[in-house]
Protein backbone atom coordinates (compact mmCIF):
# COMPACT_ATOMS: atom_id res chain seq x y z
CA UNK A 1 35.63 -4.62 33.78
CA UNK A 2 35.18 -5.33 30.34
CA UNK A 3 37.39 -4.19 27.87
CA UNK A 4 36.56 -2.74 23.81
CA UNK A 5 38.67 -3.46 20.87
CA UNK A 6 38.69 0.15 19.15
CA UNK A 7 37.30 0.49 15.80
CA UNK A 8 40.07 0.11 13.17
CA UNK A 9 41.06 3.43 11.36
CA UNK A 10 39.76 2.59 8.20
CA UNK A 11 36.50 1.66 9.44
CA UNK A 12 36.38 5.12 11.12
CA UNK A 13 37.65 6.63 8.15
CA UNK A 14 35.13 5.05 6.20
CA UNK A 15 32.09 6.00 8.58
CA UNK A 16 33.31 9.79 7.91
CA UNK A 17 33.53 9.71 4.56
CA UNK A 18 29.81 8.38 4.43
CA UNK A 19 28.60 10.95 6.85
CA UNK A 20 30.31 13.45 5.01
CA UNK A 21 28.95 12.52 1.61
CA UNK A 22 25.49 12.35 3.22
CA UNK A 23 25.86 15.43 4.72
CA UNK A 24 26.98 17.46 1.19
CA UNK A 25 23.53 14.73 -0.26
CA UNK A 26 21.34 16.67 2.56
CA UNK A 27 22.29 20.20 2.52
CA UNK A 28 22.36 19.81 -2.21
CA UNK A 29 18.81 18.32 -2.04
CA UNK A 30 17.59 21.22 0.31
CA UNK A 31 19.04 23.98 -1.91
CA UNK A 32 17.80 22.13 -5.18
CA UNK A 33 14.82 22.36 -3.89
CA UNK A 34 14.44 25.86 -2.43
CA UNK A 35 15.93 27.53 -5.68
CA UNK A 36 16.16 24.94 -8.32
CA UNK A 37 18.93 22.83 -9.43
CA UNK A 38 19.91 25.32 -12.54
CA UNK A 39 20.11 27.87 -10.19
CA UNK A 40 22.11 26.41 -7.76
CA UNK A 41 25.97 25.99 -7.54
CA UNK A 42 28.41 23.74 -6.28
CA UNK A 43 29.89 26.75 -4.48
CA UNK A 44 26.38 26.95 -2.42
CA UNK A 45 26.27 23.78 -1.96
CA UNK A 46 29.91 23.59 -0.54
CA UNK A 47 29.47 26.85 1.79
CA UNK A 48 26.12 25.22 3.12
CA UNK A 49 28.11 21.80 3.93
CA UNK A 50 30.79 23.57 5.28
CA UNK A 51 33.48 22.00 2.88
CA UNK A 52 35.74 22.90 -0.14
CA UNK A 53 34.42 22.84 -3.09
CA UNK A 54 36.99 20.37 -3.90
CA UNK A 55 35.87 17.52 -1.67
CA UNK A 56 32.34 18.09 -2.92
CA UNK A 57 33.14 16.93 -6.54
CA UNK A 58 35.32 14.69 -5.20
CA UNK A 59 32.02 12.51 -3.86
CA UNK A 60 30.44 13.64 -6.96
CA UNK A 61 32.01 13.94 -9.84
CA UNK A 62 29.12 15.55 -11.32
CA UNK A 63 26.13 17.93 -10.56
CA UNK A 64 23.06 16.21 -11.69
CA UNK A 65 24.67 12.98 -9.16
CA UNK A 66 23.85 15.39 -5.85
CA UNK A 67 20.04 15.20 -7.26
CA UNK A 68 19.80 11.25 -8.28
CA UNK A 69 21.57 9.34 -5.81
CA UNK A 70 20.47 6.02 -6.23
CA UNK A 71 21.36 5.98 -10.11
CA UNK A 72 23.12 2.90 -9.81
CA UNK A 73 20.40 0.98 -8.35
CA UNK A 74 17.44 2.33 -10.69
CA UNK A 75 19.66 1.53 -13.70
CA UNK A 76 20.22 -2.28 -12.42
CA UNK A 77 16.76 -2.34 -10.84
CA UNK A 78 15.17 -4.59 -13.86
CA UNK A 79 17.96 -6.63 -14.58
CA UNK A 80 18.47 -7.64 -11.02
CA UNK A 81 14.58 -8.81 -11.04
CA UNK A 82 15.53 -10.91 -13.77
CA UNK A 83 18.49 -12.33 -12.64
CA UNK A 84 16.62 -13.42 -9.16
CA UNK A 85 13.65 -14.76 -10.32
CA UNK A 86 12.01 -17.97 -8.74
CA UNK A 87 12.13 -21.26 -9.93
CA UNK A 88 9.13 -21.52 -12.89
CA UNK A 89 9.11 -17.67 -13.10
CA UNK A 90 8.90 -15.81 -16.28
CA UNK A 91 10.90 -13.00 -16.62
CA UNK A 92 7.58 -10.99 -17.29
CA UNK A 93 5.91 -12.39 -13.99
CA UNK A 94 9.63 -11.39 -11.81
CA UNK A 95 9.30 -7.73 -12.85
CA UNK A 96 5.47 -8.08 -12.54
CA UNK A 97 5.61 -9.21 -8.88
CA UNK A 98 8.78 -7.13 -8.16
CA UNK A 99 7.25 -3.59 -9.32
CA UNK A 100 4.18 -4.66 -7.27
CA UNK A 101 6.46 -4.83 -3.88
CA UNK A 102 7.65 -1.69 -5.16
CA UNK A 103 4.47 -0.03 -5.04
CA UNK A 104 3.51 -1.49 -2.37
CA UNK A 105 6.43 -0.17 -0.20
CA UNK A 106 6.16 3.22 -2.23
CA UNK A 107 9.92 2.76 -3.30
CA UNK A 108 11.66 6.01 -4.39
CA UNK A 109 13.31 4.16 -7.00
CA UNK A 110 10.08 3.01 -8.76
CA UNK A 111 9.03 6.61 -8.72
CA UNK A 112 7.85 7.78 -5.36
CA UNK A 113 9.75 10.94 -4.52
CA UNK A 114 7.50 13.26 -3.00
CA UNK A 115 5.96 16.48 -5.07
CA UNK A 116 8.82 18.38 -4.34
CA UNK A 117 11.49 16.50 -5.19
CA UNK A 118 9.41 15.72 -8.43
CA UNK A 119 8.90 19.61 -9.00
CA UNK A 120 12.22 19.86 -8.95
CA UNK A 121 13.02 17.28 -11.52
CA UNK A 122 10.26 18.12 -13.78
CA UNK A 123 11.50 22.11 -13.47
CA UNK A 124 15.11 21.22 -14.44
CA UNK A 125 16.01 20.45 -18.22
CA UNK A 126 19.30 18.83 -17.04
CA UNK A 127 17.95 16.11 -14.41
CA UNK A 128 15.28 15.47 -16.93
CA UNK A 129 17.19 14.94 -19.90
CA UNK A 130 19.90 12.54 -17.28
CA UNK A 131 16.50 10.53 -15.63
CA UNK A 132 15.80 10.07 -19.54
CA UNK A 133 19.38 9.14 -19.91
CA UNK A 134 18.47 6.30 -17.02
CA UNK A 135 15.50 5.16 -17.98
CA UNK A 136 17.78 4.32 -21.37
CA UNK A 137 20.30 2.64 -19.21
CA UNK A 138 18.13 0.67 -17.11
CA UNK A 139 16.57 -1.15 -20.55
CA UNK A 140 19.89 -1.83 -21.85
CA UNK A 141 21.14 -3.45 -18.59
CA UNK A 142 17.69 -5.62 -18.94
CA UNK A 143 18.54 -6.16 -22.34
CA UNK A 144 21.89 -7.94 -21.15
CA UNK A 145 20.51 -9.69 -18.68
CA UNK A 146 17.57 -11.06 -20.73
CA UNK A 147 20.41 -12.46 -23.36
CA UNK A 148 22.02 -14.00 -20.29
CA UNK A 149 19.29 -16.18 -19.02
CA UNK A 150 18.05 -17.24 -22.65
CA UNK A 151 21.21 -17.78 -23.85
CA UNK A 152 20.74 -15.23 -26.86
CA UNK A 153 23.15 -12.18 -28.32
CA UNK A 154 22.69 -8.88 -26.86
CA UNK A 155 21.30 -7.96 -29.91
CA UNK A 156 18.86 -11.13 -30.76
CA UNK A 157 15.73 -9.31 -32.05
CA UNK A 158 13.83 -11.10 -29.13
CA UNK A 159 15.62 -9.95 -26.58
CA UNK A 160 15.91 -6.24 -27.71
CA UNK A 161 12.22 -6.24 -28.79
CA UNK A 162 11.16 -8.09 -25.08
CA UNK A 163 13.74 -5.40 -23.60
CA UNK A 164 11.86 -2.23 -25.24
CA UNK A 165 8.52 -3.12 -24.41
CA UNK A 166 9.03 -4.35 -20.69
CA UNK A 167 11.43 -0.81 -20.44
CA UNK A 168 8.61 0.79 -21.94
CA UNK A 169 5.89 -0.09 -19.47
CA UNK A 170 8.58 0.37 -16.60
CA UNK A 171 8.98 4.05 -18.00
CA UNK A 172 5.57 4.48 -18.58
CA UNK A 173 4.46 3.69 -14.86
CA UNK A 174 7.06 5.72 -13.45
CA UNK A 175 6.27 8.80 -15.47
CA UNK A 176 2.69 8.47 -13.84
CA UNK A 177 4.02 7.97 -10.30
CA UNK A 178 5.86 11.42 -11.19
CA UNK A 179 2.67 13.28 -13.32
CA UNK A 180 0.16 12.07 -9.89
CA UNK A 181 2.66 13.00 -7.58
CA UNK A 182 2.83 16.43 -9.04
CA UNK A 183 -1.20 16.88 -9.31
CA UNK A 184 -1.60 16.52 -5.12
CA UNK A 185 -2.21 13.15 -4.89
CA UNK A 186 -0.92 11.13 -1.99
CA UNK A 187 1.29 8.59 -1.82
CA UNK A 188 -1.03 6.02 -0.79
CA UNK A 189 -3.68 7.38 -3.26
CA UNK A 190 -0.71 6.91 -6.14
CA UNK A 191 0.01 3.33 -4.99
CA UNK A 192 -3.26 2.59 -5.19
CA UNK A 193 -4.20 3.88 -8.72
CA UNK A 194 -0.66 2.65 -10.00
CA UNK A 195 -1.00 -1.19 -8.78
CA UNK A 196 -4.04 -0.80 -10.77
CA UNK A 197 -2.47 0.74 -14.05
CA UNK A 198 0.03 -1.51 -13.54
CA UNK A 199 -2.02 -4.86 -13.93
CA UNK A 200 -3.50 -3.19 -16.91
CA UNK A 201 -0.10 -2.78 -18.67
CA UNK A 202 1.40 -5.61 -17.96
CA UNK A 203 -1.49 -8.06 -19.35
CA UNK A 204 -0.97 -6.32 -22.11
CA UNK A 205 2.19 -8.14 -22.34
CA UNK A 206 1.07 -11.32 -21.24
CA UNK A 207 -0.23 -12.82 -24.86
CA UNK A 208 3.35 -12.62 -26.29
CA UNK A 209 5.68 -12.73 -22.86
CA UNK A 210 4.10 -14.80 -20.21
CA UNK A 211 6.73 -17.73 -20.87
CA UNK A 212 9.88 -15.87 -22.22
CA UNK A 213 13.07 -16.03 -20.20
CA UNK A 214 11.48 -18.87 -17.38
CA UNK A 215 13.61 -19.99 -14.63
């Protein structure tokens, strides 16, 4: 008979803190969305998980980070594109060819939450003014990363210029995603209208970026 090695304790304690983060994630998300995020407290939200109120601001420290959980990876999201470009790749044609997979796989992060989950955002002055507070974050993380792999300042004029107007078209497109996803329109309709924007904007940028920052 075969025998099994048990699990160590900290990988089991591990696999229930994640289900019990995801579980506090679940049961915030539906009550955001039933009654609002202003409207809703942690209290609720703890009572609904079944947990103290404690241990839910323990996993997040604060509200708006129940709504927007993958804040980290949105604010990293261009950066990261830069910093794994291909060999001969502008930076310009990396984010170019990385939003495009985005859209393609209708990626939360680029802006494909669903129209309720958008309501909600929209409907909420806080979780607007902290995506606005990402969108901010995400162009200064590209702005360090463009320095990086052109061997400029942080705050070269190139870089913080090239920064603003690839953050600019990033925010633009996923303010769309958000505006057709709140007038009805599908997901695949939205991908399909937004690859098309998308082209648009960024040969706009092509005249004065197509061979900045190339691997």
């Amino acid at each position: 008979m075969a025998t099994h090695t048990p699990a160590p304790a900290a990988g089991l304690r591990e696999a229930k803190k994640h289900e019990t983060r995801q579980l506090i994630s679940d049961h915030a998300t539906r009550l955001f969305i039933a009654q609002g995020f202003e409207q809703t407290t942690i209290a609720e939200i703890a009572a609904a998980a079944r947990v103290a109120k404690k241990t839910v601001t323990n996993y997040f420290p604060r509200k708006e980070d129940l709504a927007l959980d993958h804040q980290e990876q949105f604010a990293a999201s261009l950066a990261d594109a830069v910093a794994t470009r291909r060999p001969g790749e502008s930076v310009l044609a990396a984010l170019r060819r990385v939003f495009a997979d985005a859209v393609a796989a209708q990626d939360p992060v680029a802006g494909f939450s669903g129209r309720r989950f958008a309501r909600m955002i929209a409907d909420s002055p806080t979780l607007s003014a902290c995506l606005r507070g990402l969108h901010d974050q995400r162009e200064h993380h590209l702005a360090r990363a463009l320095a990086d792999v052109t061997a400029a300042q942080p705050d070269d004029i190139t870089v913080q210029t090239a920064a603003a107007l690839l953050g600019a078209v990033h925010r633009m497109l996923f303010h769309r995603i958000q505006t057709l996803t709140l007038a009805g329109h599908s997901n695949d309709q939205i991908a399909q209208t937004i690859a098309t924007d998308a082209n648009e904007a960024f040969d706009l940028l092509e005249p004065a970026l197509s061979g900045y920052g190339t691997a």
